[in-house]
C-alpha atoms as a PDB file:
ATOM      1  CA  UNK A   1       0.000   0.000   0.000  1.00  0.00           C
ATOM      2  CA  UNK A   2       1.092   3.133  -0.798  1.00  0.00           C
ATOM      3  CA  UNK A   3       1.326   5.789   1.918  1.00  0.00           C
ATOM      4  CA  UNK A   4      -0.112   9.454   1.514  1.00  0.00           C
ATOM      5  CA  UNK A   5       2.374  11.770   1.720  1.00  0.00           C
ATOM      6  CA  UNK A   6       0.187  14.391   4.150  1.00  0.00           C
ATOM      7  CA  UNK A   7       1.522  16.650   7.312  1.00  0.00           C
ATOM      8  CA  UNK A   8      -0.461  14.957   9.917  1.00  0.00           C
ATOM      9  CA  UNK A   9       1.655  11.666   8.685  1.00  0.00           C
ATOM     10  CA  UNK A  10       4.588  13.259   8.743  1.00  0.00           C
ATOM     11  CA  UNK A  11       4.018  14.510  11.871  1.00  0.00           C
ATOM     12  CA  UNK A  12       3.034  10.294  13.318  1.00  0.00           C
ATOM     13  CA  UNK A  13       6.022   9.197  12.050  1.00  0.00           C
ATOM     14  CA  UNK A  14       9.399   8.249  14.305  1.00  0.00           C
ATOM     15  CA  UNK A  15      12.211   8.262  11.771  1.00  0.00           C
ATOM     16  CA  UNK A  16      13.658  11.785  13.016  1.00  0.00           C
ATOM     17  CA  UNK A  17      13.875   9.601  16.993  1.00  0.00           C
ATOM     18  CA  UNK A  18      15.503   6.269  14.872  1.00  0.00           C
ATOM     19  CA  UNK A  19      19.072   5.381  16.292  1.00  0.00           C
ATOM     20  CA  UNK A  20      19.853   5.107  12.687  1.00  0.00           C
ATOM     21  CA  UNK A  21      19.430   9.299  12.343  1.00  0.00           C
ATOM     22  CA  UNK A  22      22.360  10.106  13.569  1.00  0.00           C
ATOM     23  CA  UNK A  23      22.903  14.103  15.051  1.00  0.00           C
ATOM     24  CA  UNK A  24      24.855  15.004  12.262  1.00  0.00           C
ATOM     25  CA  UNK A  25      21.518  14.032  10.304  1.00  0.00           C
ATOM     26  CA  UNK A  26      19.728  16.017  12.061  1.00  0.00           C
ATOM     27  CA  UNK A  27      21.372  19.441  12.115  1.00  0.00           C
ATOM     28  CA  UNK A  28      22.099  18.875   8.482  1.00  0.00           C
ATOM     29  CA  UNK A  29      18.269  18.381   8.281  1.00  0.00           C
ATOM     30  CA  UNK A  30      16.828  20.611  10.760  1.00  0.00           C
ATOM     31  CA  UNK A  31      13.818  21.487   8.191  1.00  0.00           C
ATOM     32  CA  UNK A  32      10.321  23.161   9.066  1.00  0.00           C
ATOM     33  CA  UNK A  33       7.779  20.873   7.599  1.00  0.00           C
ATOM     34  CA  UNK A  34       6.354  22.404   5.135  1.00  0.00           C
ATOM     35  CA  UNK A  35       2.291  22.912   5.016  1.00  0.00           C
ATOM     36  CA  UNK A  36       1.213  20.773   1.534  1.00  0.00           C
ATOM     37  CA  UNK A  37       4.097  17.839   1.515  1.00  0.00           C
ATOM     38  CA  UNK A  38       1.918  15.934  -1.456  1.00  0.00           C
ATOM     39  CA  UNK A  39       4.309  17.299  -4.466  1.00  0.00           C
ATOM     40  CA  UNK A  40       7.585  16.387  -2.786  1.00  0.00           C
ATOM     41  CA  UNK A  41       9.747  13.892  -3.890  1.00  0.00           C
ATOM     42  CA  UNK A  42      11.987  14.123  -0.974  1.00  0.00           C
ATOM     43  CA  UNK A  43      11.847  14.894   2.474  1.00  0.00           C
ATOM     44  CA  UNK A  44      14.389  13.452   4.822  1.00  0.00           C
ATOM     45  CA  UNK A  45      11.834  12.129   7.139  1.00  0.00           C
ATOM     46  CA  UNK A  46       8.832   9.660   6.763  1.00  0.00           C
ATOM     47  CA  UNK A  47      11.469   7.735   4.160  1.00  0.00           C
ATOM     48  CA  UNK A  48       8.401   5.173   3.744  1.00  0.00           C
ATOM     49  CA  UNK A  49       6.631   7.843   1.371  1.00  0.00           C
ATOM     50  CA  UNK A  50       9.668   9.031   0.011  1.00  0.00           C
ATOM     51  CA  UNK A  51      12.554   8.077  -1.212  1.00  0.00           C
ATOM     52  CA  UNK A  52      15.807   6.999   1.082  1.00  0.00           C
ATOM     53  CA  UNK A  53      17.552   9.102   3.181  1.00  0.00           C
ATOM     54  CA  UNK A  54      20.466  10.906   1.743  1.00  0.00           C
ATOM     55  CA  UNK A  55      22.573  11.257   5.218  1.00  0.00           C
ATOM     56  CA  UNK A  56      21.885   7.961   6.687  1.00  0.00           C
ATOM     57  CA  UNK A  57      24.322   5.213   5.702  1.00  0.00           C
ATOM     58  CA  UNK A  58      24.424   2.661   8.225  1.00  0.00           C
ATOM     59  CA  UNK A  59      21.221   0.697  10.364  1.00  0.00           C
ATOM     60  CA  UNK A  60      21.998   1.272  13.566  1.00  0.00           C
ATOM     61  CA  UNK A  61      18.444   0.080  14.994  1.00  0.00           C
ATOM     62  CA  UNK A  62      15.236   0.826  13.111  1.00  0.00           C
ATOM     63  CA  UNK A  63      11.537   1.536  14.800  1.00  0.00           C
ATOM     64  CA  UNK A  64       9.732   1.200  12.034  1.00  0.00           C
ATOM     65  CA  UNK A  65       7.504  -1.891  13.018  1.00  0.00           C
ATOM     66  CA  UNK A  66       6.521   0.551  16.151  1.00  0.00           C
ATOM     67  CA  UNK A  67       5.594   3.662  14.140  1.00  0.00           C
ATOM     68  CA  UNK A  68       2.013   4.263  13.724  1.00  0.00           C
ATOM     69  CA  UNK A  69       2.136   5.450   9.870  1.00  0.00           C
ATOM     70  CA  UNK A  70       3.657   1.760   9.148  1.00  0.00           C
ATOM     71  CA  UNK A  71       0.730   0.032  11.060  1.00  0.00           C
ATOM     72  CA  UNK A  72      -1.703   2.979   9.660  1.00  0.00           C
ATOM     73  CA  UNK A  73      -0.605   1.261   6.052  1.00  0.00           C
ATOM     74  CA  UNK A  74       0.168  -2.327   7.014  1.00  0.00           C
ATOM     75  CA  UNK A  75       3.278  -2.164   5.978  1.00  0.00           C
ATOM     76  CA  UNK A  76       5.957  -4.998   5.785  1.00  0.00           C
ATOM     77  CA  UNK A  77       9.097  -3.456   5.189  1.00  0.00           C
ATOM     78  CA  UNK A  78      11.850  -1.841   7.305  1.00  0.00           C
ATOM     79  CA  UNK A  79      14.591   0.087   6.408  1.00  0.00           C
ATOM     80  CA  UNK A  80      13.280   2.515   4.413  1.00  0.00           C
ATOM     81  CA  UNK A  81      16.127   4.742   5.265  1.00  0.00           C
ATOM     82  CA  UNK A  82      18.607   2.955   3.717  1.00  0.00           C
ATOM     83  CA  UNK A  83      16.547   1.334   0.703  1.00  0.00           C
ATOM     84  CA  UNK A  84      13.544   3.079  -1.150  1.00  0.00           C
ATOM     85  CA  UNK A  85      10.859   0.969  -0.683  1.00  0.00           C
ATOM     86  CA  UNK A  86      12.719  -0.517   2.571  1.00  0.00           C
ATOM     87  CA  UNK A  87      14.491  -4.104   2.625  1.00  0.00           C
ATOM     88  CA  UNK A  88      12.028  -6.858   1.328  1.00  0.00           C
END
C-alpha cells in the first residue's frame, strides 16, 4: 500500500527519533515541515513515502515496526532509510 504523503503523517512518524538518524543528520536536516508535503519527492523524514535518506548510511536500529504510519498502512518493510521501498 502506498502511503499518503500528508503533514499529519509526517508529523506520526518516528524516523527523526531512529538510532539510525544520527545528530549530524539532524542538524544537516533541521527542516520546518512544510504545510502541503503531497508534491515532494523528498523529504528526509517519513522515508516510507519518500525516497531513502540521503545522510543515513548505516542501520543502527530501526523503529519502524513501532511507528504508527507503518501500522496505519500495514506495511511490511523496514529500512526505508537505507533502501527506497525498505528491505524486502
Amino acid at each position: 500500500m502506498r502511503v499518503d504523503k500528508t503533514v499529519e503523517n509526517v508529523r506520526s512518524c518516528l524516523c527523526l527519533k531512529c538510532p539510525s538518524y544520527s545528530s549530524r543528520c539532524k542538524l544537516k536536516n533541521g527542516q520546518e515541515i512544510p504545510f502541503d508535503v503531497s508534491h515532494l519527492q523528498h523529504l528526509e523524514v517519513m522515508f516510507c513515502a519518500f525516497e531513502k535518506s540521503n545522510c543515513i548510511h548505516e542501520n543502527q536500529g530501526c523503529l519502524c515496526a513501532k511507528c504508527m504510519v507503518h501500522k496505519k498502512y500495514a506495511l511490511n518493510n523496514e529500512d526505508y532509510c537505507l533502501n527506497t521501498g525498505g528491505v524486502f
